[in-house]
N, C-alpha and C. Protein backbone atom coordinates (compact mmCIF):
# COMPACT_ATOMS: atom_id res chain seq x y z
N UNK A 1 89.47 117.01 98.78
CA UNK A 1 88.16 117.35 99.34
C UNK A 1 87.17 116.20 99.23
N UNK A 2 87.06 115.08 98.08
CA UNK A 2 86.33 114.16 98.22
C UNK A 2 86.46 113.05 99.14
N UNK A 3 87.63 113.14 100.28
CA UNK A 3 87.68 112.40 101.31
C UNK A 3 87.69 113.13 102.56
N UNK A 4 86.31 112.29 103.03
CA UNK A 4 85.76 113.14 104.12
C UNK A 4 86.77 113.34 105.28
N UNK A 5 87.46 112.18 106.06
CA UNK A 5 88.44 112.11 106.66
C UNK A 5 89.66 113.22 106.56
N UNK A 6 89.63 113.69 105.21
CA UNK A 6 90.90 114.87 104.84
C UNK A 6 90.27 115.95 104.99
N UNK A 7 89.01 116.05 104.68
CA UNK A 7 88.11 117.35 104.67
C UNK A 7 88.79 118.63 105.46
N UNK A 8 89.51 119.50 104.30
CA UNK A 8 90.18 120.79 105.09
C UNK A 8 91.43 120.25 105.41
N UNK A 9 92.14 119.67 104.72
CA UNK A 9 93.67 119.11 105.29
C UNK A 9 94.50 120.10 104.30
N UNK A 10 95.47 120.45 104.68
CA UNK A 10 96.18 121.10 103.65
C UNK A 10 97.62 120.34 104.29
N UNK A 11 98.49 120.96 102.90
CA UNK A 11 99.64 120.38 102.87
C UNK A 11 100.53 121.15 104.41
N UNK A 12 100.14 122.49 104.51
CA UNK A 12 100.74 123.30 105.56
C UNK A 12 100.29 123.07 106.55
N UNK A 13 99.14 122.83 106.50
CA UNK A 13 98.52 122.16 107.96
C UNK A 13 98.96 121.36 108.47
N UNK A 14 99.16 120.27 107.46
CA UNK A 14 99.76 118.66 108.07
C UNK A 14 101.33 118.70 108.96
N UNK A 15 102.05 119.83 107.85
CA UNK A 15 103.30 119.85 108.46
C UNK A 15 103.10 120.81 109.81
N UNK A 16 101.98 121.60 109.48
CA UNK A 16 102.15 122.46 111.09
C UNK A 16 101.79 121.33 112.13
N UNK A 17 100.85 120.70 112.17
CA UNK A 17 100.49 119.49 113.16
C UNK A 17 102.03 118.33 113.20
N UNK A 18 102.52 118.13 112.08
CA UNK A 18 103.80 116.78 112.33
C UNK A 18 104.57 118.12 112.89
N UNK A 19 104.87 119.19 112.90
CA UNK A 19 105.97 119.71 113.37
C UNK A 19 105.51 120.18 115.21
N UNK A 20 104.27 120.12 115.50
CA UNK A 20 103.87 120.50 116.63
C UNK A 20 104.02 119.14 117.86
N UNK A 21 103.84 118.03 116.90
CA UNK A 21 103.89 116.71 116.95
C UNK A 21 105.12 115.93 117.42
N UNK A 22 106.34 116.49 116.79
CA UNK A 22 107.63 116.31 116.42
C UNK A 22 108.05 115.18 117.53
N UNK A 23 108.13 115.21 118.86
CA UNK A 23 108.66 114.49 120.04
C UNK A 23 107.85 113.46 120.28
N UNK A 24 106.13 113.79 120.46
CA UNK A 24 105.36 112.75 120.41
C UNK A 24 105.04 111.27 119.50
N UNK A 25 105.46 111.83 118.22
CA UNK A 25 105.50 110.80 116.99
C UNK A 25 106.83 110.28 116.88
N UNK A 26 107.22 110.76 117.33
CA UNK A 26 108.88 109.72 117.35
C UNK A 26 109.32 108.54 117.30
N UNK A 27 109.06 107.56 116.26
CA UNK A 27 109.66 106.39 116.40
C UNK A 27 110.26 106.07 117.36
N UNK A 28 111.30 106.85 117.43
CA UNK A 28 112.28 105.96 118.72
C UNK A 28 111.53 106.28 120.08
N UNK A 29 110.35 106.71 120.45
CA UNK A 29 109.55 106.58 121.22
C UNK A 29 108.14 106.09 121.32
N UNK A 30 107.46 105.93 119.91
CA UNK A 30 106.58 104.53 119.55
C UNK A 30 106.77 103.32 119.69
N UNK A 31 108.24 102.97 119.05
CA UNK A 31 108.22 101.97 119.10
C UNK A 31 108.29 100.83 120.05
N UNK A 32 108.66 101.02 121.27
CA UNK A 32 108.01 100.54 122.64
C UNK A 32 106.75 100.35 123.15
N UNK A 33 105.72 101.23 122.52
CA UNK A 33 104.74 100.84 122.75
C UNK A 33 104.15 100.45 122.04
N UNK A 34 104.53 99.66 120.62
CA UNK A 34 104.29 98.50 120.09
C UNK A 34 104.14 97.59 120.81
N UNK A 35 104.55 97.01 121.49
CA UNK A 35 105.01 95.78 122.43
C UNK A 35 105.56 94.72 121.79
N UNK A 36 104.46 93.49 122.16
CA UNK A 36 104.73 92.59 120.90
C UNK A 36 103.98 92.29 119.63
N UNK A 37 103.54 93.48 119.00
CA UNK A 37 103.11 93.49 118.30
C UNK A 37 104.39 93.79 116.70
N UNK A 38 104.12 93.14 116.17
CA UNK A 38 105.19 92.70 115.17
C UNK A 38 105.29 94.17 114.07
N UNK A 39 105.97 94.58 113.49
CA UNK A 39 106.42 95.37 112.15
C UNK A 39 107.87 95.45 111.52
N UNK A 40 107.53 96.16 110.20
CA UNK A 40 108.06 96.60 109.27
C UNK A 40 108.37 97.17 108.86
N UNK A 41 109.90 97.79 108.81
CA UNK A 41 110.53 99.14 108.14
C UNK A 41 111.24 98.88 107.61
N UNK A 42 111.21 99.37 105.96
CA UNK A 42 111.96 99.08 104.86
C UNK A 42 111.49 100.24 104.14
N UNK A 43 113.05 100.61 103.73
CA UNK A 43 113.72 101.78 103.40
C UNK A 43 114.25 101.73 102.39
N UNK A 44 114.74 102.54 101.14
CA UNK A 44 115.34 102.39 100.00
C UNK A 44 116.53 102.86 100.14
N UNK A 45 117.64 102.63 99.84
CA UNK A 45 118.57 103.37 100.41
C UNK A 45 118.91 104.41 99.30
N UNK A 46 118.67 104.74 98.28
CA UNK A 46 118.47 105.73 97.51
C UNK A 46 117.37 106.62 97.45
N UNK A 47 116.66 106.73 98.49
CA UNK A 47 115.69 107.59 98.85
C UNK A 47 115.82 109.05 99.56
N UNK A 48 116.17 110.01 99.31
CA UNK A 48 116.66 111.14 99.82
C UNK A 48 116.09 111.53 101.03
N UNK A 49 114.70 110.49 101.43
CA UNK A 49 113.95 111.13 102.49
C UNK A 49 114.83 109.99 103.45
N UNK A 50 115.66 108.90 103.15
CA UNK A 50 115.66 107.53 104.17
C UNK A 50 117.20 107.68 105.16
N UNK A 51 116.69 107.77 106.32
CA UNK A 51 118.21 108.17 107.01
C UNK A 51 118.17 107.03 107.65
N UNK A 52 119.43 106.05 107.61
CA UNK A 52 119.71 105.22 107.82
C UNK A 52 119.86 105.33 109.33
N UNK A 53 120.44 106.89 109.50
CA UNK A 53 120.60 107.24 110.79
C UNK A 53 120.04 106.75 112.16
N UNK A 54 118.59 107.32 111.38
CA UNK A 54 117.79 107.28 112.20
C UNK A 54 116.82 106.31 112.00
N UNK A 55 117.07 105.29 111.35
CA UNK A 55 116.32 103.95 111.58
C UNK A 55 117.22 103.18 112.45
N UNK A 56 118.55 103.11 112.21
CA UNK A 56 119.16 102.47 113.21
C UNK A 56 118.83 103.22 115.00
N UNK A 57 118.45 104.52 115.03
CA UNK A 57 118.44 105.12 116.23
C UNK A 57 116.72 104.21 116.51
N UNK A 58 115.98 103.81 115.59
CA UNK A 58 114.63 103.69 116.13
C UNK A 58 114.77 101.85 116.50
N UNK A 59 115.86 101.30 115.28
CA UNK A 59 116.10 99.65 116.37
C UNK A 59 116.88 99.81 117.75
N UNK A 60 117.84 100.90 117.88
CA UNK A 60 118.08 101.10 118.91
C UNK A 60 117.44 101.02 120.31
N UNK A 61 116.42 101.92 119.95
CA UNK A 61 115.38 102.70 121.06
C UNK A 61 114.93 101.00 121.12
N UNK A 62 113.70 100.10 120.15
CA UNK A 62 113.48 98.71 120.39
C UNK A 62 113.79 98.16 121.04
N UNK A 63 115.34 98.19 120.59
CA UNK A 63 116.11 97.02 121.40
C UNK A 63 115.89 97.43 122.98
N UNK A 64 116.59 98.40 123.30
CA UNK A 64 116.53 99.02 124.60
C UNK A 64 115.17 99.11 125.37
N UNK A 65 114.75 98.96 124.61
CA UNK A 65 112.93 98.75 125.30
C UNK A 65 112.34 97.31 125.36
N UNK A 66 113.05 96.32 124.83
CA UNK A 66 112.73 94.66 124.68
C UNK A 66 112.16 94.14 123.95
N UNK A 67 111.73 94.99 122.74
CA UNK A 67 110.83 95.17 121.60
C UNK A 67 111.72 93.76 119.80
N UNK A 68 111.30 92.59 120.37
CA UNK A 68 111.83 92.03 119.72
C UNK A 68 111.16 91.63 118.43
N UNK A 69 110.35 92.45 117.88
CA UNK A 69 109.50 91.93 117.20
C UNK A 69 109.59 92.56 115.58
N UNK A 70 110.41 93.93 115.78
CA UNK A 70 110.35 94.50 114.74
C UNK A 70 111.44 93.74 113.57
N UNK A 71 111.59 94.22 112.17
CA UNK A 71 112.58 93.66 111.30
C UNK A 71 112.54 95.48 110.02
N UNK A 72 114.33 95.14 109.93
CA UNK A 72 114.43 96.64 109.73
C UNK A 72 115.53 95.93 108.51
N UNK A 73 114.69 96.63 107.27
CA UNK A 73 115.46 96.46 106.26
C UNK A 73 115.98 97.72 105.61
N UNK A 74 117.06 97.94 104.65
CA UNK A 74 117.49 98.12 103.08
C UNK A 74 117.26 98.16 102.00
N UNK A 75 116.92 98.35 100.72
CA UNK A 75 117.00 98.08 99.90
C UNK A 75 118.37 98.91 99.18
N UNK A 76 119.56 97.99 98.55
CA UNK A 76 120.64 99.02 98.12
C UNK A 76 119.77 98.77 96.65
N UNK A 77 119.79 100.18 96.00
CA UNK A 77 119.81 100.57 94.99
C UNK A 77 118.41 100.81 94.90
N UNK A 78 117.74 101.17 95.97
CA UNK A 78 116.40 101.49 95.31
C UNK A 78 115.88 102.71 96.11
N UNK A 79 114.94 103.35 95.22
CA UNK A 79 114.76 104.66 95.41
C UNK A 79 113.60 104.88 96.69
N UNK A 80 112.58 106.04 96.52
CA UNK A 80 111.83 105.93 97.59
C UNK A 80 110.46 105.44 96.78
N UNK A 81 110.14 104.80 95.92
CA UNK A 81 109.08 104.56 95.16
C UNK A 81 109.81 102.79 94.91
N UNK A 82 110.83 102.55 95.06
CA UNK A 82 111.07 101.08 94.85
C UNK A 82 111.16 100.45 93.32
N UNK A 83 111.39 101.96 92.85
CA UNK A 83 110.73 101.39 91.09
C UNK A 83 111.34 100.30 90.15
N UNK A 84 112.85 100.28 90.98
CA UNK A 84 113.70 99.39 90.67
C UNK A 84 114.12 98.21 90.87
N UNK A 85 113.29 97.91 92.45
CA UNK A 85 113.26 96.76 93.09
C UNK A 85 111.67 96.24 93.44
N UNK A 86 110.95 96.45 93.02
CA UNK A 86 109.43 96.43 93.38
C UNK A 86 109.25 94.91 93.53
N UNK A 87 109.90 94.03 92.86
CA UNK A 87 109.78 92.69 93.06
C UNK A 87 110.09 92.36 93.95
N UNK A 88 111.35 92.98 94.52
CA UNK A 88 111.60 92.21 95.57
C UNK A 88 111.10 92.71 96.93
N UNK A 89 111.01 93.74 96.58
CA UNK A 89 109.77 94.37 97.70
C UNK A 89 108.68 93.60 98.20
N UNK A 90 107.94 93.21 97.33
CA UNK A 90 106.98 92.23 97.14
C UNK A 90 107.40 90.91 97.69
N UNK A 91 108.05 90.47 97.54
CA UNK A 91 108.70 88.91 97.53
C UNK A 91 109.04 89.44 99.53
N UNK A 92 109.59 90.65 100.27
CA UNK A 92 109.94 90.47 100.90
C UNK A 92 108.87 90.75 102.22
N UNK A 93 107.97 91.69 101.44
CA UNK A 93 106.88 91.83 102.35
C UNK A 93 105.77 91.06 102.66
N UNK A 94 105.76 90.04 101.41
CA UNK A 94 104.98 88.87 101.28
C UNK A 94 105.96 87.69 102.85
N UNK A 95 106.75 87.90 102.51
CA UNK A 95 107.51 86.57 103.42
C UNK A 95 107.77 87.06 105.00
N UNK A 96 107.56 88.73 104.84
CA UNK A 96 107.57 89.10 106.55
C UNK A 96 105.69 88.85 107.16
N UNK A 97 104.89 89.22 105.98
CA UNK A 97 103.49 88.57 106.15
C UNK A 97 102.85 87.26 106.64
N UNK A 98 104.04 86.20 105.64
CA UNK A 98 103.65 84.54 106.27
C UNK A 98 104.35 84.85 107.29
N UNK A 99 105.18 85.25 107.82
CA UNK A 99 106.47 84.85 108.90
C UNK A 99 106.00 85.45 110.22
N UNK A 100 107.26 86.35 109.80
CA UNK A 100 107.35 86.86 111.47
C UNK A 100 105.89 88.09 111.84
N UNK A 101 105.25 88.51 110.66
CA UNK A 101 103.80 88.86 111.11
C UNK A 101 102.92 88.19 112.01
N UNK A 102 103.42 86.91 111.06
CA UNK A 102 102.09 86.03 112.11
C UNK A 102 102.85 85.29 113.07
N UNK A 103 103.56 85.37 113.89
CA UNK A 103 104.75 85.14 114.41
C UNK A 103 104.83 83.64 114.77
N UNK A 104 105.47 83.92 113.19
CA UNK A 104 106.30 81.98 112.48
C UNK A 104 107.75 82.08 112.60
């Protein structure tokens, strides 16, 4: 409640809106209209929420759309909090920041 922006958000709400949402928010249909605008998806692969599935379905959709800009990582052995790899998390989001963010 002390953030005005959330003001009246509930947890059921949110999912009633992402579930009403479901087709519209779709990665594999955002991500085209990224353009060339550059990002980042990195995933833990010990994360129970991270489907590899369907990150490969969302470079898919990219590719197929001409979307060369994105970079789609892994982490083996780390969870969805990174607690185990946080360094290199760091080390890797730092180097997609100098890099291909600023498109080096």
């Amino acid at each position: 409640d002390g953030v005005k922006v959330l003001a009246g958000a509930t947890g059921a709400l949110t999912v009633a809106e992402i579930r009403r949402h479901r087709d519209d928010w779709a990665l594999t249909k955002l991500v085209t209209e990224l353009g060339r605008k550059p990002y980042l998806l990195i995933g833990g692969a010990l994360d129970s929420g991270f489907d590899a599935a369907a990150v490969a379905a969302v470079r898919r959709a990219a590719q197929a759309g001409g979307v060369r800009t994105g970079l789609f990582l892994s982490l083996p052995e780390a969870d969805h909090s990174f607690s185990a790899r946080r360094a290199e998390l760091i080390r890797l989001v730092a180097g997609w920041l100098e890099g291909p963010c600023l498109g080096r």
